[in-house]
C-alpha atoms as a PDB file:
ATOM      1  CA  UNK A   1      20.641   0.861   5.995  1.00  0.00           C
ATOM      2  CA  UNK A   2      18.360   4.056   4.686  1.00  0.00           C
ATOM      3  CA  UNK A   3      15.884   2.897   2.779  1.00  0.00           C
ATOM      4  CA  UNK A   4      13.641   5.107   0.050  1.00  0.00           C
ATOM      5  CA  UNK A   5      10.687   4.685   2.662  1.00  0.00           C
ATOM      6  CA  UNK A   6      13.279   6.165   5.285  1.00  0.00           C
ATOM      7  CA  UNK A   7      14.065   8.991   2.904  1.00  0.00           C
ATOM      8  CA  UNK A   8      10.574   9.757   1.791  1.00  0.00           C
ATOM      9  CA  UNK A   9       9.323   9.782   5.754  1.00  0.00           C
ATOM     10  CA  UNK A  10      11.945  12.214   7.089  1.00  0.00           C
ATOM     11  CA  UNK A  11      12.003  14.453   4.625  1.00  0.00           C
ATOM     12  CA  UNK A  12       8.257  14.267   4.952  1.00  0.00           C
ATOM     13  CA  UNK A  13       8.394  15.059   8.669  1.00  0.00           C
ATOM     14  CA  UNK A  14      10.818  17.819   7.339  1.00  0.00           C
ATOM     15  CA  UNK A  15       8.162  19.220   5.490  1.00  0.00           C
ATOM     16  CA  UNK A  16       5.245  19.164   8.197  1.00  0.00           C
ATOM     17  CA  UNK A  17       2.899  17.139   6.557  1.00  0.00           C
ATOM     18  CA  UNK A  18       1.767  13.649   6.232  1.00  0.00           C
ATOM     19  CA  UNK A  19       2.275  10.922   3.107  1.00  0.00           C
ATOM     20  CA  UNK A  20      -0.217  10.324   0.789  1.00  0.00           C
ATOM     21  CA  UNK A  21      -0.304   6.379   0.389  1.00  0.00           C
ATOM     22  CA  UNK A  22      -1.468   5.280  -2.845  1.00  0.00           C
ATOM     23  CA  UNK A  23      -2.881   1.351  -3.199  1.00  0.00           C
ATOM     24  CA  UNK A  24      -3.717   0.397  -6.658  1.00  0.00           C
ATOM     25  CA  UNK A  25      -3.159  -3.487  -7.925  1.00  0.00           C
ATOM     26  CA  UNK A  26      -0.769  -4.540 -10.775  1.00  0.00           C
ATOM     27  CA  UNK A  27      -2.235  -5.353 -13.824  1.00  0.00           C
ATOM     28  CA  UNK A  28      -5.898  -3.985 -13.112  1.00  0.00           C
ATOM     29  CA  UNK A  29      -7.533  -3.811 -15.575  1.00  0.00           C
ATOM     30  CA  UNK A  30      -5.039  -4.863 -17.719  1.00  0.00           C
ATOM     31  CA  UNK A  31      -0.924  -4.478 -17.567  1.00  0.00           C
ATOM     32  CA  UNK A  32      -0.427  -1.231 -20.264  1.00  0.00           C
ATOM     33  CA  UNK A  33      -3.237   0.633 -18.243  1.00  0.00           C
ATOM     34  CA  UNK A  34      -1.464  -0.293 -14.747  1.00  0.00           C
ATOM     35  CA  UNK A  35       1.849   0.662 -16.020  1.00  0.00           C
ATOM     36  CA  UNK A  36      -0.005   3.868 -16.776  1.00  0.00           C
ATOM     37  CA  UNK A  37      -1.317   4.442 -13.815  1.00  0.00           C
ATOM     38  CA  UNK A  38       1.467   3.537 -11.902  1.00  0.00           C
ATOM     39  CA  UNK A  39       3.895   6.039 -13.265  1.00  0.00           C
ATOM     40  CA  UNK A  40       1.517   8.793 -13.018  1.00  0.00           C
ATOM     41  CA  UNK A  41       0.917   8.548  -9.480  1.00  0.00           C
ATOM     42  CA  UNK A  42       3.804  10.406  -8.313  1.00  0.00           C
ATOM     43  CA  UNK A  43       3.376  13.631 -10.386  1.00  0.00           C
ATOM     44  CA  UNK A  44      -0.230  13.177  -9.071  1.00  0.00           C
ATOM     45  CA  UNK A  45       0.553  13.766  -5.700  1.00  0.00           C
ATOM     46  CA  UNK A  46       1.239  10.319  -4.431  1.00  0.00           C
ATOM     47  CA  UNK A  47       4.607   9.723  -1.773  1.00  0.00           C
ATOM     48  CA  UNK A  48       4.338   5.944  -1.266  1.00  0.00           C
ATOM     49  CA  UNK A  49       2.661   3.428  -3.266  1.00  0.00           C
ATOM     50  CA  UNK A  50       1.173   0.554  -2.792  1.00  0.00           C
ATOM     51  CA  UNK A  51       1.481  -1.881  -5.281  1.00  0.00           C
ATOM     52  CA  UNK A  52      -1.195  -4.851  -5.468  1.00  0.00           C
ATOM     53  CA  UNK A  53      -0.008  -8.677  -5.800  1.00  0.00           C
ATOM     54  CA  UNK A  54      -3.621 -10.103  -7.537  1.00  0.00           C
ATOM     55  CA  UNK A  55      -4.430 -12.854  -5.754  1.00  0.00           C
ATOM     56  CA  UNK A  56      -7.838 -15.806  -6.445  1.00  0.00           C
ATOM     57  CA  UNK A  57      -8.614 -15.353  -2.602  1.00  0.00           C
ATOM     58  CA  UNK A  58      -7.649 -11.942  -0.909  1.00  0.00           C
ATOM     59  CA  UNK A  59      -9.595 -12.623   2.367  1.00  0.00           C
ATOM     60  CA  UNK A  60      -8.902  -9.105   3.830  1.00  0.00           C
ATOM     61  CA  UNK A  61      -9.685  -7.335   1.049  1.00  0.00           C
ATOM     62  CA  UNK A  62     -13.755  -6.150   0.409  1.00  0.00           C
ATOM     63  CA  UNK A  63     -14.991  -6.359  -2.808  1.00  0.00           C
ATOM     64  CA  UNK A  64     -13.781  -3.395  -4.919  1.00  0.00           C
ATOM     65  CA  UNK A  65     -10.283  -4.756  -4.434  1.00  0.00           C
ATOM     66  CA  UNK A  66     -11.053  -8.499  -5.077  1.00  0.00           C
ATOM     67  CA  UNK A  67     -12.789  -7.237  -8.600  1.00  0.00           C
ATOM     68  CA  UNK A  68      -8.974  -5.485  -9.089  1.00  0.00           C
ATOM     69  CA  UNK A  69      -7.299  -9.110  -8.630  1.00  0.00           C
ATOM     70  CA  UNK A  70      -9.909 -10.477 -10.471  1.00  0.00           C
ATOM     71  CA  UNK A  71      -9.948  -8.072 -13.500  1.00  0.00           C
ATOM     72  CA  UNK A  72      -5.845  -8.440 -13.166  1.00  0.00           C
ATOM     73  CA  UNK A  73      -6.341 -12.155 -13.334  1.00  0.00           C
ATOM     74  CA  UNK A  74      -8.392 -12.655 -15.760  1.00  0.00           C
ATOM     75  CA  UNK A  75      -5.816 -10.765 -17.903  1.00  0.00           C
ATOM     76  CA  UNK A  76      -3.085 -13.315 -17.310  1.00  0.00           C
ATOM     77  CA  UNK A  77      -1.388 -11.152 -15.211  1.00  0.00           C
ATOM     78  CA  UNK A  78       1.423 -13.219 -13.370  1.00  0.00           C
ATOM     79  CA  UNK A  79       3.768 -12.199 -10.340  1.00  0.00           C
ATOM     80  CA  UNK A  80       6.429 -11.737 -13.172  1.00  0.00           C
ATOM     81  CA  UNK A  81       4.890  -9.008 -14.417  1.00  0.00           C
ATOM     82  CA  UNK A  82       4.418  -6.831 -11.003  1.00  0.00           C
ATOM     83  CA  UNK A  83       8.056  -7.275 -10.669  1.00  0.00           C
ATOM     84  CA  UNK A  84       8.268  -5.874 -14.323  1.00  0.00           C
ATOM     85  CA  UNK A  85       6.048  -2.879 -14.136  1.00  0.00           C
ATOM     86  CA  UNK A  86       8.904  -1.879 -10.706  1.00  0.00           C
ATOM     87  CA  UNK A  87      11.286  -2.202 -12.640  1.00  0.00           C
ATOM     88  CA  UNK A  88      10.078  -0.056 -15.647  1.00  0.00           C
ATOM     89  CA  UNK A  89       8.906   2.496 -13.279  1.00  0.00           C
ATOM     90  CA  UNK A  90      12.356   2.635 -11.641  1.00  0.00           C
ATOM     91  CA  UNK A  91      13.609   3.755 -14.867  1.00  0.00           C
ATOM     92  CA  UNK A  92      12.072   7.201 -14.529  1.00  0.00           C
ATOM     93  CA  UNK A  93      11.464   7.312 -10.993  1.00  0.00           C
ATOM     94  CA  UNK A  94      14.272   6.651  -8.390  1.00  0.00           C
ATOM     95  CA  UNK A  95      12.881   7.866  -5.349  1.00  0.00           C
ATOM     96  CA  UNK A  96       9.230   6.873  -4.923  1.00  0.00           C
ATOM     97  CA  UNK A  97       9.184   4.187  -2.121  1.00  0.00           C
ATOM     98  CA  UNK A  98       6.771   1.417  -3.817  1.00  0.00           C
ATOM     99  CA  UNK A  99       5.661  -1.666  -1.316  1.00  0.00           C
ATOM    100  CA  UNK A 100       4.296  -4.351  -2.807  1.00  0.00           C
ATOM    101  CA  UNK A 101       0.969  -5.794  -1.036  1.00  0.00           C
ATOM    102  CA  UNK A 102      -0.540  -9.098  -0.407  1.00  0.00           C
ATOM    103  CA  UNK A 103      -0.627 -12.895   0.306  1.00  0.00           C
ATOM    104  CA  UNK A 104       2.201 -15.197   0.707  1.00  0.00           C
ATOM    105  CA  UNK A 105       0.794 -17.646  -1.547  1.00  0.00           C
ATOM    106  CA  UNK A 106       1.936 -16.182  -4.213  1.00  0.00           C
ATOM    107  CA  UNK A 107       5.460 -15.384  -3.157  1.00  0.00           C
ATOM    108  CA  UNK A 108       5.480 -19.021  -1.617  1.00  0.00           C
ATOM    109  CA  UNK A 109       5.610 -20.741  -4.982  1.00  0.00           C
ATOM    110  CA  UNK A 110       7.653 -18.015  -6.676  1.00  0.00           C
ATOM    111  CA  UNK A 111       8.923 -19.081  -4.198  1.00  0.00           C
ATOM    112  CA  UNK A 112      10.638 -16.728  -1.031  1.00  0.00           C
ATOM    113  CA  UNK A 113      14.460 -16.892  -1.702  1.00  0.00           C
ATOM    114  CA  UNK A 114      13.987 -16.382  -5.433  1.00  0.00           C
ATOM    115  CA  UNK A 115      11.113 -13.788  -4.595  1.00  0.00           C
ATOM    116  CA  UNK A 116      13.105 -11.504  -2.283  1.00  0.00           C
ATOM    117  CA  UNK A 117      15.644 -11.489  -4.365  1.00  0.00           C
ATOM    118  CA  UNK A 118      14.138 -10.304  -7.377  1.00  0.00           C
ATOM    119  CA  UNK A 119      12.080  -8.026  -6.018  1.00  0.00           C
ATOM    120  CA  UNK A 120      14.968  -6.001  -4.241  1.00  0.00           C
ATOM    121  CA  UNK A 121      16.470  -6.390  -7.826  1.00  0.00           C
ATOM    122  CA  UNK A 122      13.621  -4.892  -9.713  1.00  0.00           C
ATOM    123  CA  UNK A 123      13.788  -1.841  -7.452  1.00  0.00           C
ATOM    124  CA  UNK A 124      10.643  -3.033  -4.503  1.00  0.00           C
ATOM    125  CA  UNK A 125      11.368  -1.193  -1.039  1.00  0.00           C
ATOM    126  CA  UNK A 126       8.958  -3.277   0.930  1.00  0.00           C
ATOM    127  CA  UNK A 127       6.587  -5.852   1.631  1.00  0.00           C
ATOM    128  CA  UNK A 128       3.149  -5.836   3.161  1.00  0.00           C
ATOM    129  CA  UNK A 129       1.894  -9.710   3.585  1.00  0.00           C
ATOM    130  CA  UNK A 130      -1.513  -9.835   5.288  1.00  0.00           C
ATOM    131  CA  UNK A 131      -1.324 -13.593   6.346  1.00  0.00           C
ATOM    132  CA  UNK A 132       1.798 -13.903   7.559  1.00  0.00           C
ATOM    133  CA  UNK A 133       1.734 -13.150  11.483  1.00  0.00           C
ATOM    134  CA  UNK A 134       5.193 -12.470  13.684  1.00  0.00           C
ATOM    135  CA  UNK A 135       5.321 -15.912  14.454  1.00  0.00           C
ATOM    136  CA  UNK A 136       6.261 -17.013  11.426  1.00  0.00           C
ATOM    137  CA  UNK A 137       9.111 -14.396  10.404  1.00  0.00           C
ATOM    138  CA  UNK A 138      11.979 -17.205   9.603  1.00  0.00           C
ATOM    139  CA  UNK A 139       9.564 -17.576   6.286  1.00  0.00           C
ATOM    140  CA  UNK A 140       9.234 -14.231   4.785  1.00  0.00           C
ATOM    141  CA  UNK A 141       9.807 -11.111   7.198  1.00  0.00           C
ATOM    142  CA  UNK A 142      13.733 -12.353   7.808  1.00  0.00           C
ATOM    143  CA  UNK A 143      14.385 -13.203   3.994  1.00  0.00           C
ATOM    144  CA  UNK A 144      12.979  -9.610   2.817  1.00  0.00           C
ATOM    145  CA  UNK A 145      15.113  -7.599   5.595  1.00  0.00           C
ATOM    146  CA  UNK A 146      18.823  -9.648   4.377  1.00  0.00           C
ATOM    147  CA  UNK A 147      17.378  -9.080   1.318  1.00  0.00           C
ATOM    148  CA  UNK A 148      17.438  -5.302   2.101  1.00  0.00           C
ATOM    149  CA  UNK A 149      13.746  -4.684   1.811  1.00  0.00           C
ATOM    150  CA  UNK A 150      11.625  -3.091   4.541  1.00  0.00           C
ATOM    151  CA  UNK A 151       8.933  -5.531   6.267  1.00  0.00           C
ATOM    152  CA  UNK A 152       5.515  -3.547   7.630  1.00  0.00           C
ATOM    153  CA  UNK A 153       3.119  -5.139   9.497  1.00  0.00           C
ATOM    154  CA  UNK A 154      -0.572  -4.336  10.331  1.00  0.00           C
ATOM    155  CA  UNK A 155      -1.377  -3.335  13.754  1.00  0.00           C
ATOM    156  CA  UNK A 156      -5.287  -3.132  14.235  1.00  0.00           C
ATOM    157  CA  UNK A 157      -7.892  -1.590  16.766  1.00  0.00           C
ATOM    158  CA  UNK A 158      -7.630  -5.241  18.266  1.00  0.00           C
ATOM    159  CA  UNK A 159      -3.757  -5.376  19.023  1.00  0.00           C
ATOM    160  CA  UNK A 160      -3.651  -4.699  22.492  1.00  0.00           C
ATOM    161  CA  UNK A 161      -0.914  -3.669  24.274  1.00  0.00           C
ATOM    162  CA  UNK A 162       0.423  -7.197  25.247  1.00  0.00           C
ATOM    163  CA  UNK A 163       0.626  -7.844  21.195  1.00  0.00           C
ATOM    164  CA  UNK A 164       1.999  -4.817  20.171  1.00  0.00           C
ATOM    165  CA  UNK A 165       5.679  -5.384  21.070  1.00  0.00           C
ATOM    166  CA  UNK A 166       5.451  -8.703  19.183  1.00  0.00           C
ATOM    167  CA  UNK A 167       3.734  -7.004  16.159  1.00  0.00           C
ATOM    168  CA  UNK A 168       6.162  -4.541  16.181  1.00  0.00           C
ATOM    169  CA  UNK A 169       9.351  -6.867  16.131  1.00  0.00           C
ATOM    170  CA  UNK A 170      11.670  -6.796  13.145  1.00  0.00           C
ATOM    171  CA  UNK A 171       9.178  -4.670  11.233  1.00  0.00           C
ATOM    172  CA  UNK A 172      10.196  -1.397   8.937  1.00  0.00           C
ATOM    173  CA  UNK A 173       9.726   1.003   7.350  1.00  0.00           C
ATOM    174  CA  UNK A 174       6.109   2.384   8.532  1.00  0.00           C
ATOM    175  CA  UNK A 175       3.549   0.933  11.006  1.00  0.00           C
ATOM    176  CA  UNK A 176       0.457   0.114   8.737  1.00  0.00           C
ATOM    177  CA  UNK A 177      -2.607   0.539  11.373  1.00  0.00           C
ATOM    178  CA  UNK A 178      -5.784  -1.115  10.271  1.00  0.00           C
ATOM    179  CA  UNK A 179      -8.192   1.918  11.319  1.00  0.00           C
ATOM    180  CA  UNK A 180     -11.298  -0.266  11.055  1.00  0.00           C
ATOM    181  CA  UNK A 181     -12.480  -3.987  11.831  1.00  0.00           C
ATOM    182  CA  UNK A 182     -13.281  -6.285   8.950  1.00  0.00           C
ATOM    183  CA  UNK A 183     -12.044  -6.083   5.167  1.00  0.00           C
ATOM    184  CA  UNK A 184     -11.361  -3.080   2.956  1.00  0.00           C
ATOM    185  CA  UNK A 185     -13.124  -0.259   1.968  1.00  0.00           C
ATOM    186  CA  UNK A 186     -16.183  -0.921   4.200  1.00  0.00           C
ATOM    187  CA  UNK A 187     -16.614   1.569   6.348  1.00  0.00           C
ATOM    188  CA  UNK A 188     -15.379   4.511   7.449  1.00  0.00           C
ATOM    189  CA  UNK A 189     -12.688   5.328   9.917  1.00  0.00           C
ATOM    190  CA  UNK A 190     -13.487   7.337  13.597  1.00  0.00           C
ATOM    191  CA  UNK A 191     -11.141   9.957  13.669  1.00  0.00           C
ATOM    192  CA  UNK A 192     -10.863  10.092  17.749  1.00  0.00           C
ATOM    193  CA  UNK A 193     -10.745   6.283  17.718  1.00  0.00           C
ATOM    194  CA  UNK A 194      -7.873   6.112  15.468  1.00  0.00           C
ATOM    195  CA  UNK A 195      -6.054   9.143  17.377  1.00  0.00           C
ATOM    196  CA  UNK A 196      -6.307   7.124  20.025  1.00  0.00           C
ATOM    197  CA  UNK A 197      -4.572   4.063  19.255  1.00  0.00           C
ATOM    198  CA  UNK A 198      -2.110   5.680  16.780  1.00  0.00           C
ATOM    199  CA  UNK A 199      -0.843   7.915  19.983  1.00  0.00           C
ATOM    200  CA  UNK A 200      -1.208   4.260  21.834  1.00  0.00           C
ATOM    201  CA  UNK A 201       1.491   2.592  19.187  1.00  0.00           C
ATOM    202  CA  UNK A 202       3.822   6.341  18.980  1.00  0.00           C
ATOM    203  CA  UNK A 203       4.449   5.101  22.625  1.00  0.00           C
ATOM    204  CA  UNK A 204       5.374   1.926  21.591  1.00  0.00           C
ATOM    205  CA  UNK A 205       7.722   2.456  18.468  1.00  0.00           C
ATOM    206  CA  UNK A 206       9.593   5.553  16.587  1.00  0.00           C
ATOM    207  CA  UNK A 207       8.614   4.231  13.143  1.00  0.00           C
ATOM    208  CA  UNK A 208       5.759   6.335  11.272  1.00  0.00           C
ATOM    209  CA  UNK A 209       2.604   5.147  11.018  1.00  0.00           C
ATOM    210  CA  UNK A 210       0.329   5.139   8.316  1.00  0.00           C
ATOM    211  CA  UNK A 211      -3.569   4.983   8.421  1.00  0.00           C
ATOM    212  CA  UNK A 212      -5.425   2.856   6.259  1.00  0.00           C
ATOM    213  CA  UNK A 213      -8.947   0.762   5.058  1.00  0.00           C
ATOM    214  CA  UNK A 214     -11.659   3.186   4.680  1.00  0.00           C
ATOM    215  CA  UNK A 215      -9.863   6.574   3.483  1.00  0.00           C
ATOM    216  CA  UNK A 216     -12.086   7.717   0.784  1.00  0.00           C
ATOM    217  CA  UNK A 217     -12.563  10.622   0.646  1.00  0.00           C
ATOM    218  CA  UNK A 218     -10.772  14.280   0.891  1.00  0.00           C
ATOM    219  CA  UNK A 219     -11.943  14.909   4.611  1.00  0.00           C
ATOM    220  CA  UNK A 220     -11.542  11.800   5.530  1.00  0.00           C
ATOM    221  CA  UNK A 221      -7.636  12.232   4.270  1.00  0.00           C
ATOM    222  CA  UNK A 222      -7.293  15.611   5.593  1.00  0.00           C
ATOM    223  CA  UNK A 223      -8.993  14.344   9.510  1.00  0.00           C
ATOM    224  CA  UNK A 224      -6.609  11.303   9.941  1.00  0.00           C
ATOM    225  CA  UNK A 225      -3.908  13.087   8.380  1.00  0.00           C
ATOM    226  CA  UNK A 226      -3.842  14.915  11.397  1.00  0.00           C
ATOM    227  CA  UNK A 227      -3.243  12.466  13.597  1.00  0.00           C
ATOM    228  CA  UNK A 228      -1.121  10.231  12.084  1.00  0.00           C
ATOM    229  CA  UNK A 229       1.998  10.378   9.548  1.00  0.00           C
ATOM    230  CA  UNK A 230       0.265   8.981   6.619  1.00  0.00           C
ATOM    231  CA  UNK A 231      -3.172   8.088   4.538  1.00  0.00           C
ATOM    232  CA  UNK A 232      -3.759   5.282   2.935  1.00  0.00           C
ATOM    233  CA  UNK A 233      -6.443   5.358  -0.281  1.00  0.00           C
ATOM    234  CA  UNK A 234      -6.839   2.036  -1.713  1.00  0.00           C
ATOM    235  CA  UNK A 235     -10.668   1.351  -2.478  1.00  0.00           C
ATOM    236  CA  UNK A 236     -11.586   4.277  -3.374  1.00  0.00           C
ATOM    237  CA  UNK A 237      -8.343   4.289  -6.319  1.00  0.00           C
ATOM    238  CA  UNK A 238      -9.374   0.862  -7.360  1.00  0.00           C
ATOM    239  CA  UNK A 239     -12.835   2.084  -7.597  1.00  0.00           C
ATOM    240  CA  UNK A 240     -12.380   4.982  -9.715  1.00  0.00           C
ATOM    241  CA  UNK A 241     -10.695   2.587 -12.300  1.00  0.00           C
ATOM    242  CA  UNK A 242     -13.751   0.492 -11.750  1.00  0.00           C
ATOM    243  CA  UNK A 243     -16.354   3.183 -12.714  1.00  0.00           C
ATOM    244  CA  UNK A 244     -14.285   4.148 -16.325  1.00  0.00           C
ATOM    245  CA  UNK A 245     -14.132   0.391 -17.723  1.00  0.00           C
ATOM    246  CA  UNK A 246     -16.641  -0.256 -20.490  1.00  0.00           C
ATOM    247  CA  UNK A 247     -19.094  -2.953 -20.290  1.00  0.00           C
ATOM    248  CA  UNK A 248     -17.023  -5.723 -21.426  1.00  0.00           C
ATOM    249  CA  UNK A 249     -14.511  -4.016 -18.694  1.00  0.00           C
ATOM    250  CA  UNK A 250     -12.005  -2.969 -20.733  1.00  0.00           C
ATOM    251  CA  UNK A 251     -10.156   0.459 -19.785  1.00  0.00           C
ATOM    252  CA  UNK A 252     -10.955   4.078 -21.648  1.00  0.00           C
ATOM    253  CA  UNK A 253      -9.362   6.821 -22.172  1.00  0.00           C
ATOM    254  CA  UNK A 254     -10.637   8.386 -18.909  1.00  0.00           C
ATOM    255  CA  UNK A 255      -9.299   5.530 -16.708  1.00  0.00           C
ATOM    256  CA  UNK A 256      -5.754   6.588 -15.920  1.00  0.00           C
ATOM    257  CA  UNK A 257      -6.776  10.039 -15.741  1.00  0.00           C
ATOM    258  CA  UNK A 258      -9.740   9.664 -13.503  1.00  0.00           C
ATOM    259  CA  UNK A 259      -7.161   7.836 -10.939  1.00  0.00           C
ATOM    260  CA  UNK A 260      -4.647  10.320 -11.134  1.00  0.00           C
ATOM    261  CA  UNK A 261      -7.593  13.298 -11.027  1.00  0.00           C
ATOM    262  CA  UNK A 262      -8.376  11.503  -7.306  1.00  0.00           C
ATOM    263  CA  UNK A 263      -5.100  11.152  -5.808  1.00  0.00           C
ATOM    264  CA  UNK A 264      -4.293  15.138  -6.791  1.00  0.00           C
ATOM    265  CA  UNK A 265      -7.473  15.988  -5.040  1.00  0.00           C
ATOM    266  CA  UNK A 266      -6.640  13.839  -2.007  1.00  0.00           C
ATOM    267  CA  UNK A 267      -3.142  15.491  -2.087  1.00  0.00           C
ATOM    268  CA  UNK A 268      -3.895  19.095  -2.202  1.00  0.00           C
ATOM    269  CA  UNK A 269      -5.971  17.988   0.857  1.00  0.00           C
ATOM    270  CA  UNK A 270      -2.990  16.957   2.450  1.00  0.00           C
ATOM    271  CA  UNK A 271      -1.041  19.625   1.913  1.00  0.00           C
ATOM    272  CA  UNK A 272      -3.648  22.901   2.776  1.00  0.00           C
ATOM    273  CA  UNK A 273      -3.247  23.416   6.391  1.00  0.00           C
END
């Protein structure tokens, strides 16, 4: 089965250029505001997004996108309501790919079968779980591909080539490679490092892969575009809503905005040769 990530990929490929990746997480800093957000994104440039499941202990994740969860949290935000805000956006979107990212926690006491299916219900294309290795695939990655949803997993500068076949196994959609050690949005990415193991993985598999943790800024974007078949921008997104909240951190008129200001500046820089 062709999936919208399928779609969006080729015809990317078709085009010559890599996808913009978008991360931002549901709810943050409060659910109108996300929604907002959300269904900007594409007009803004975006070709995938990333849509954040808040969670009380995200223990990849550095701290701009633990505030998100928090902030999203602290609003009563519930995994209800991420399924919601896909399901509204499908309304006026049909072909964005959005891939909903996280911890199985939450989608354990959901819990999977119900989760899965409501999530390929409300319109979700795929599933990135953090914490839930190839050993463990009868629990979630299985489920989500009957289910008809794409399952990527995280390769990182440490999977070597005796783990990538196993990493690799039943996953979908994109390869997501971790282009740094550590959590999120902590440092930044070598460019001839990442070309390295990206061309390392190519060898490996025919799926895309996508670059991620540490993409901040327009360079950066434009560099690792051109070695790999996406960019992911997730801190630097959740960021930029940070810096508009007030000081009881409460969303202004500049927050949606300021996000979607970002992502058309990272997409030009994807697009100019």
């Amino acid at each position: 089965m062709t999936t919208r990530i399928d779609r969006r990929f080729a015809e990317l490929r078709a085009e010559g250029r890599p996808a913009l990746v978008t991360f931002i997480t549901a709810g943050d800093p409060d659910l109108d505001t996300s929604r907002a957000i959300l269904d900007g994104l594409p007009a803004a440039g975006a070709d995938v997004i990333e849509l954040g499941m808040p969670f009380s202990d995200p223990m990849a994740d550095g701290p701009s996108v633990q505030a998100s969860s928090q902030r999203a949290l602290a609003g009563g935000h519930k995994m209800a309501m991420t399924l919601e805000l896909v399901q509204e956006f499908r309304k006026g979107d049909n072909d964005t790919p959005i891939v909903l990212m996280g911890y199985y926690n939450p989608i354990y006491v959901y819990p999977v079968a119900e989760f899965v299916a409501d999530a390929a219900a409300a319109g979700v294309d795929g599933l990135i779980v953090v914490d839930v290795p190839p050993e463990a695939d009868d629990e979630l990655c299985l489920p989500a591909l009957d289910a008809g949803l794409n399952f990527i997993r995280l390769a990182t500068p440490t999977t070597d080539d005796k783990r990538l076949p196993r990493v690799l196994q039943n996953t979908s959609g994109f390869v997501y490679y971790v282009s740094i050690t550590g959590i999120t949005g902590t440092k930044a990415p070598e460019v001839s490092r990442v070309a390295d193991h990206v061309a390392r993985i190519r060898q490996a598999t025919d799926l895309p892969i996508a670059v991620g943790f540490g993409v901040k800024t327009p360079e950066q974007a434009r560099a690792i575009g051109a070695v790999s078949d996406g960019v992911v921008v997730g801190s630097a997104l959740v960021d930029a809503i940070a810096r508009t909240l007030d000081e009881e951190g409460r969303a202004s008129a500049e927050t949606a905005s300021g996000v979607h200001q970002l992502v058309s500046t990272l997409a030009q820089a994807l697009r100019s040769p």
